[in-house]
C-alpha atoms as a PDB file:
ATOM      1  CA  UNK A   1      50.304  52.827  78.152  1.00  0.00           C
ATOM      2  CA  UNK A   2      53.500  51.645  80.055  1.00  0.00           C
ATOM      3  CA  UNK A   3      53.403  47.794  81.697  1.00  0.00           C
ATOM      4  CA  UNK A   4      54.011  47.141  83.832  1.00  0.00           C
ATOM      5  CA  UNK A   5      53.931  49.897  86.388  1.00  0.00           C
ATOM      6  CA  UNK A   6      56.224  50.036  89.077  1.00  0.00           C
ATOM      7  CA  UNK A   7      54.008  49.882  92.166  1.00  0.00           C
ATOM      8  CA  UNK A   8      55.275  50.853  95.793  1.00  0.00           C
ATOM      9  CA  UNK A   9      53.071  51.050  99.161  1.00  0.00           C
ATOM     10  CA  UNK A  10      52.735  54.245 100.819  1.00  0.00           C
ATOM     11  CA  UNK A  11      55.706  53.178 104.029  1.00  0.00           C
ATOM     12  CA  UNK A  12      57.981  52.453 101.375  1.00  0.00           C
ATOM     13  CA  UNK A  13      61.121  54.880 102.186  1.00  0.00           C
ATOM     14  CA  UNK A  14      62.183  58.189  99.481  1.00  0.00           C
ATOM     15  CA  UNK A  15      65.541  56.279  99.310  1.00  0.00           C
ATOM     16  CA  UNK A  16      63.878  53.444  97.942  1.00  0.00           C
ATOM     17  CA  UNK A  17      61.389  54.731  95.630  1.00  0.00           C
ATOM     18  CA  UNK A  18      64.180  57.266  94.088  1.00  0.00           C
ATOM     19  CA  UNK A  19      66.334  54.077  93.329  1.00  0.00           C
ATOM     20  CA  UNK A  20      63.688  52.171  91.700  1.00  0.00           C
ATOM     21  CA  UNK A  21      62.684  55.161  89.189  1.00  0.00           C
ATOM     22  CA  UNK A  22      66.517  55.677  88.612  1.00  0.00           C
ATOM     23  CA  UNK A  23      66.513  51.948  87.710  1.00  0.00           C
ATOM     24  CA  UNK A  24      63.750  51.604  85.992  1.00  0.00           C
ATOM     25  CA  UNK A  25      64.311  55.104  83.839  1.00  0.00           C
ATOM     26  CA  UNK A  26      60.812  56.514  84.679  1.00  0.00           C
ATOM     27  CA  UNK A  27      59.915  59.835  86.441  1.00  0.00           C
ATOM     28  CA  UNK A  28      56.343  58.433  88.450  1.00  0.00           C
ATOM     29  CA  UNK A  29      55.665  55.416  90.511  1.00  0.00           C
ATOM     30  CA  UNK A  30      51.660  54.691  91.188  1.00  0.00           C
ATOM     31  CA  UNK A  31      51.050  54.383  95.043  1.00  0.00           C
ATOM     32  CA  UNK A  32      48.478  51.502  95.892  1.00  0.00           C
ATOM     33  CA  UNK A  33      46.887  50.322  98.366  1.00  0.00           C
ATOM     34  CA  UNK A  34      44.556  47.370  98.745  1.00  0.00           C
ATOM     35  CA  UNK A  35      43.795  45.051  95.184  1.00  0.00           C
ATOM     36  CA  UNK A  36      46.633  47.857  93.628  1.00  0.00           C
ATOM     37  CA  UNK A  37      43.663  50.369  93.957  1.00  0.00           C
ATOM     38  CA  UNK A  38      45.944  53.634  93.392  1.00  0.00           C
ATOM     39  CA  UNK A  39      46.042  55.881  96.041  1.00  0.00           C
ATOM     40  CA  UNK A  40      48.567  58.384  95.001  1.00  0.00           C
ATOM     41  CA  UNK A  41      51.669  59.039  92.498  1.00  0.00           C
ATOM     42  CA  UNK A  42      55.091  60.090  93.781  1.00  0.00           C
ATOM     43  CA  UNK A  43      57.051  61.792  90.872  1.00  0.00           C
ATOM     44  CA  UNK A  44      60.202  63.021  90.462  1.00  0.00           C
ATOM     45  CA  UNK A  45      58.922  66.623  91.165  1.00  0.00           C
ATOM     46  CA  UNK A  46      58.387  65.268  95.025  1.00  0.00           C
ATOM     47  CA  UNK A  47      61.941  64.085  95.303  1.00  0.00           C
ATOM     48  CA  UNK A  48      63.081  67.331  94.407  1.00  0.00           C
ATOM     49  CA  UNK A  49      60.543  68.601  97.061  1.00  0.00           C
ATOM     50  CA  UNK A  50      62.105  66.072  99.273  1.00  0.00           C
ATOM     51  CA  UNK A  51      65.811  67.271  98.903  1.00  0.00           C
ATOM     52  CA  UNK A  52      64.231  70.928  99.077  1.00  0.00           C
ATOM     53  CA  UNK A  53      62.800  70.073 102.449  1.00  0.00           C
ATOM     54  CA  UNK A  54      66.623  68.619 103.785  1.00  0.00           C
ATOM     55  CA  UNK A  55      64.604  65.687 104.761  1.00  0.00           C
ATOM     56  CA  UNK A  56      66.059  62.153 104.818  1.00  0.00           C
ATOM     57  CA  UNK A  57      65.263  60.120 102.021  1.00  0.00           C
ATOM     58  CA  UNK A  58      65.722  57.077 104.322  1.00  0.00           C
ATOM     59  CA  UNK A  59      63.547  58.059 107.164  1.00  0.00           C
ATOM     60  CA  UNK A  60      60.954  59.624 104.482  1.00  0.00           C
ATOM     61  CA  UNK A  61      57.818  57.748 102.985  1.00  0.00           C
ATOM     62  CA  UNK A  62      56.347  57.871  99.560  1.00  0.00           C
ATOM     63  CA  UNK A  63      52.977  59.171 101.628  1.00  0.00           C
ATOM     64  CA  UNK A  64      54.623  61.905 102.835  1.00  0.00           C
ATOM     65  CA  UNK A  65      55.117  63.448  99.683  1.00  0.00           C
ATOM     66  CA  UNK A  66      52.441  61.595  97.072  1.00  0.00           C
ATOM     67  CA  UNK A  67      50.163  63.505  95.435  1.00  0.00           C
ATOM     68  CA  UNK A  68      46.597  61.979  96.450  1.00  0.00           C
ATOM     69  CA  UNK A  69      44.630  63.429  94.426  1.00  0.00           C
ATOM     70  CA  UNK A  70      44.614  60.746  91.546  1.00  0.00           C
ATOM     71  CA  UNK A  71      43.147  61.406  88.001  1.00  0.00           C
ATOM     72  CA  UNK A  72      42.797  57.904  86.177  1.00  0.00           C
ATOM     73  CA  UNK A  73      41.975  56.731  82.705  1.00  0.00           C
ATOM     74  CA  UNK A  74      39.929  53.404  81.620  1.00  0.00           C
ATOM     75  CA  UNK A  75      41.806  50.837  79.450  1.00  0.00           C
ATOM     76  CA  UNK A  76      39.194  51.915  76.652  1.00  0.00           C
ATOM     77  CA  UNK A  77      39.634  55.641  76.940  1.00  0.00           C
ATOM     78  CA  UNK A  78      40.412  58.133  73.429  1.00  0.00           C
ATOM     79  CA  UNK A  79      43.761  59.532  73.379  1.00  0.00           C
ATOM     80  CA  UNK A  80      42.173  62.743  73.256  1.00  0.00           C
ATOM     81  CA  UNK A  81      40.213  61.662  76.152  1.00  0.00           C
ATOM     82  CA  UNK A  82      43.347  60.521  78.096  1.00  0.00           C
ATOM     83  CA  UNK A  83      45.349  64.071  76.944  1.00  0.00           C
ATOM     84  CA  UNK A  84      41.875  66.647  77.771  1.00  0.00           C
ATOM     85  CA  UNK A  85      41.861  64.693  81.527  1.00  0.00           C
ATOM     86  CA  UNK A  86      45.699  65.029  81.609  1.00  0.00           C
ATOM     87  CA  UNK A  87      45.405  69.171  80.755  1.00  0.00           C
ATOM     88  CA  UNK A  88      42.368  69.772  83.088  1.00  0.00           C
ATOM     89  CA  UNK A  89      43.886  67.992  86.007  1.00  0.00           C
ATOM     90  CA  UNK A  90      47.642  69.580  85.592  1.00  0.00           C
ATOM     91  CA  UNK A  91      49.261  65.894  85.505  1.00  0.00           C
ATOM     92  CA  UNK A  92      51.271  64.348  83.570  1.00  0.00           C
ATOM     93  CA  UNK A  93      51.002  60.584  84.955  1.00  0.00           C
ATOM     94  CA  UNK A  94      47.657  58.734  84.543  1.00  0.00           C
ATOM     95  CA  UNK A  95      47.844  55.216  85.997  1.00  0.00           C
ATOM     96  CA  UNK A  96      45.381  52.989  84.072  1.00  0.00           C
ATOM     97  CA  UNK A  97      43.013  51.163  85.315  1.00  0.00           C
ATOM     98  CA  UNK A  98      40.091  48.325  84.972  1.00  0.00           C
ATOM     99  CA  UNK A  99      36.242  48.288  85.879  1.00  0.00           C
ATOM    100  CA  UNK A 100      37.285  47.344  89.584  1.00  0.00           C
ATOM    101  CA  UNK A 101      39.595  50.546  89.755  1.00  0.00           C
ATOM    102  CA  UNK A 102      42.870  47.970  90.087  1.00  0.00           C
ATOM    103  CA  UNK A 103      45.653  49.155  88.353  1.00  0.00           C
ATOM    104  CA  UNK A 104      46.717  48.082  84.984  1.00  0.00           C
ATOM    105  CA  UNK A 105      49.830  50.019  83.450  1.00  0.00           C
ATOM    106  CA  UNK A 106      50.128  53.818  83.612  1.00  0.00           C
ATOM    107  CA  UNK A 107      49.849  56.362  80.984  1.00  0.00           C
ATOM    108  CA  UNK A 108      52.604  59.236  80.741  1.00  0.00           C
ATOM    109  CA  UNK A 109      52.580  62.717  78.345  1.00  0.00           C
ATOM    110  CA  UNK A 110      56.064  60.694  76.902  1.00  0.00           C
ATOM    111  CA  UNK A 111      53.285  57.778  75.565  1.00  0.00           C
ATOM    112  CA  UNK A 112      51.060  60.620  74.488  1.00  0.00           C
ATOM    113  CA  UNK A 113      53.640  61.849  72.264  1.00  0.00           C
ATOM    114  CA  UNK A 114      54.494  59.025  71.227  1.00  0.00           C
ATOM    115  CA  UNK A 115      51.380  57.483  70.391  1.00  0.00           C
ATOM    116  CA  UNK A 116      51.024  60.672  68.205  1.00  0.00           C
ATOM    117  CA  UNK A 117      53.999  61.252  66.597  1.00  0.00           C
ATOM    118  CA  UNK A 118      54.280  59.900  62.601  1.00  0.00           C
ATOM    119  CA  UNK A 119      58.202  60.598  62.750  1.00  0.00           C
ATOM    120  CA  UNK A 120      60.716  58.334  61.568  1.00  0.00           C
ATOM    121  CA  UNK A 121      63.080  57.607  64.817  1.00  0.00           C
ATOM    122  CA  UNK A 122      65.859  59.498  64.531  1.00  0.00           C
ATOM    123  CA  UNK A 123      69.445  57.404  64.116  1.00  0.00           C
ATOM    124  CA  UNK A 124      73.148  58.586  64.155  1.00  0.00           C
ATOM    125  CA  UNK A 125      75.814  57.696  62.029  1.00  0.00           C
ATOM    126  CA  UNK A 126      79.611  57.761  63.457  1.00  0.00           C
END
Protein backbone atom coordinates (compact mmCIF):
# COMPACT_ATOMS: atom_id res chain seq x y z
CA UNK A 1 0.00 0.00 0.00
CA UNK A 2 1.21 3.58 -0.97
CA UNK A 3 0.83 6.56 1.94
CA UNK A 4 -0.05 8.69 1.69
CA UNK A 5 -2.41 9.07 -1.21
CA UNK A 6 -2.63 12.08 -3.06
CA UNK A 7 -6.26 13.15 -2.61
CA UNK A 8 -8.02 15.86 -4.90
CA UNK A 9 -11.90 16.95 -4.82
CA UNK A 10 -13.92 16.37 -7.76
CA UNK A 11 -13.77 20.68 -9.03
CA UNK A 12 -10.22 20.38 -8.87
CA UNK A 13 -9.05 21.40 -12.62
CA UNK A 14 -7.16 18.44 -15.28
CA UNK A 15 -4.27 21.02 -15.22
CA UNK A 16 -3.93 20.59 -11.70
CA UNK A 17 -4.39 17.04 -11.06
CA UNK A 18 -1.90 16.19 -14.16
CA UNK A 19 0.79 18.35 -12.31
CA UNK A 20 0.42 16.77 -9.05
CA UNK A 21 0.79 13.02 -10.50
CA UNK A 22 3.78 14.38 -12.63
CA UNK A 23 5.16 15.57 -9.25
CA UNK A 24 4.44 13.10 -7.24
CA UNK A 25 5.57 10.18 -9.95
CA UNK A 26 2.24 8.24 -9.68
CA UNK A 27 -0.27 7.37 -12.48
CA UNK A 28 -3.86 7.58 -10.07
CA UNK A 29 -5.11 10.14 -7.69
CA UNK A 30 -8.25 8.88 -5.33
CA UNK A 31 -11.23 11.39 -5.70
CA UNK A 32 -13.02 12.05 -2.23
CA UNK A 33 -15.58 13.52 -1.07
CA UNK A 34 -16.87 14.01 2.45
CA UNK A 35 -14.51 12.27 5.63
CA UNK A 36 -12.04 11.30 2.27
CA UNK A 37 -14.88 8.74 1.48
CA UNK A 38 -13.56 7.94 -2.23
CA UNK A 39 -15.75 8.73 -4.81
CA UNK A 40 -13.78 8.10 -7.89
CA UNK A 41 -10.03 7.66 -9.32
CA UNK A 42 -8.70 9.83 -12.15
CA UNK A 43 -5.70 7.99 -13.83
CA UNK A 44 -3.45 8.75 -16.28
CA UNK A 45 -5.58 6.81 -18.88
CA UNK A 46 -8.29 9.88 -18.40
CA UNK A 47 -5.72 12.51 -19.16
CA UNK A 48 -4.98 10.89 -22.23
CA UNK A 49 -8.83 10.79 -22.73
CA UNK A 50 -8.70 14.39 -21.86
CA UNK A 51 -6.08 15.48 -24.55
CA UNK A 52 -8.07 12.98 -26.94
CA UNK A 53 -11.19 15.00 -26.34
CA UNK A 54 -9.09 18.65 -27.25
CA UNK A 55 -10.57 19.71 -24.03
CA UNK A 56 -8.85 22.25 -21.75
CA UNK A 57 -7.10 20.88 -18.98
CA UNK A 58 -7.70 24.22 -17.18
CA UNK A 59 -11.37 24.57 -17.65
CA UNK A 60 -11.71 20.58 -17.10
CA UNK A 61 -12.52 18.82 -13.66
CA UNK A 62 -11.27 15.60 -12.25
CA UNK A 63 -15.32 14.64 -12.23
CA UNK A 64 -15.54 15.00 -15.62
CA UNK A 65 -13.37 12.31 -16.41
CA UNK A 66 -13.11 10.00 -12.95
CA UNK A 67 -14.01 6.73 -13.09
CA UNK A 68 -16.90 6.31 -10.34
CA UNK A 69 -17.22 3.16 -10.14
CA UNK A 70 -14.72 2.47 -7.18
CA UNK A 71 -13.50 -1.10 -6.20
CA UNK A 72 -11.79 -0.83 -2.63
CA UNK A 73 -9.77 -3.10 -0.42
CA UNK A 74 -9.80 -3.30 3.63
CA UNK A 75 -6.47 -2.57 5.42
CA UNK A 76 -6.64 -6.41 6.42
CA UNK A 77 -7.30 -7.81 2.99
CA UNK A 78 -4.89 -11.07 1.35
CA UNK A 79 -2.78 -10.04 -1.42
CA UNK A 80 -4.48 -12.53 -3.35
CA UNK A 81 -7.60 -11.01 -2.19
CA UNK A 82 -6.47 -7.46 -3.18
CA UNK A 83 -5.01 -8.95 -6.87
CA UNK A 84 -8.56 -11.46 -7.59
CA UNK A 85 -10.71 -7.89 -6.82
CA UNK A 86 -8.12 -5.99 -8.96
CA UNK A 87 -8.61 -8.77 -12.12
CA UNK A 88 -12.46 -9.03 -11.74
CA UNK A 89 -12.99 -5.33 -11.65
CA UNK A 90 -10.39 -4.43 -14.68
CA UNK A 91 -8.42 -1.84 -12.31
CA UNK A 92 -5.37 -1.37 -11.50
CA UNK A 93 -5.72 1.30 -8.52
CA UNK A 94 -7.42 0.17 -5.26
CA UNK A 95 -7.54 3.00 -2.72
CA UNK A 96 -7.52 1.47 0.80
CA UNK A 97 -9.65 1.99 3.18
CA UNK A 98 -10.90 1.61 7.05
CA UNK A 99 -14.22 0.25 8.70
CA UNK A 100 -15.80 3.84 8.12
CA UNK A 101 -14.95 3.60 4.27
CA UNK A 102 -12.32 6.81 4.81
CA UNK A 103 -9.43 6.47 2.89
CA UNK A 104 -6.17 5.21 4.10
CA UNK A 105 -3.34 4.82 1.34
CA UNK A 106 -4.03 3.22 -2.05
CA UNK A 107 -2.97 0.00 -3.45
CA UNK A 108 -1.46 -0.14 -7.14
CA UNK A 109 -0.57 -3.53 -9.50
CA UNK A 110 3.28 -1.72 -9.10
CA UNK A 111 2.83 -2.67 -4.99
CA UNK A 112 1.40 -5.98 -6.08
CA UNK A 113 4.47 -6.78 -7.82
CA UNK A 114 6.36 -5.67 -5.59
CA UNK A 115 5.05 -7.13 -2.60
CA UNK A 116 5.62 -10.40 -4.61
CA UNK A 117 8.69 -10.25 -6.14
CA UNK A 118 11.87 -12.22 -4.18
CA UNK A 119 14.39 -10.41 -6.67
CA UNK A 120 17.44 -8.80 -5.67
CA UNK A 121 17.06 -4.95 -6.96
CA UNK A 122 18.83 -4.62 -9.81
CA UNK A 123 22.07 -2.00 -9.65
CA UNK A 124 24.42 -0.62 -12.42
CA UNK A 125 27.92 -0.26 -12.43
CA UNK A 126 29.63 2.69 -14.64
Amino acid sequence: MTTPMLTLDAETPVSEAARGMLEAGIKSVVVVGEACRPEGIFTSTDAVRVAADEASAAEATVGDYMATDVVTVGPDDSLDAAARRMLDADVSHLPVTDADGDGMGILTTTDLAEALSDAEPVTQSG
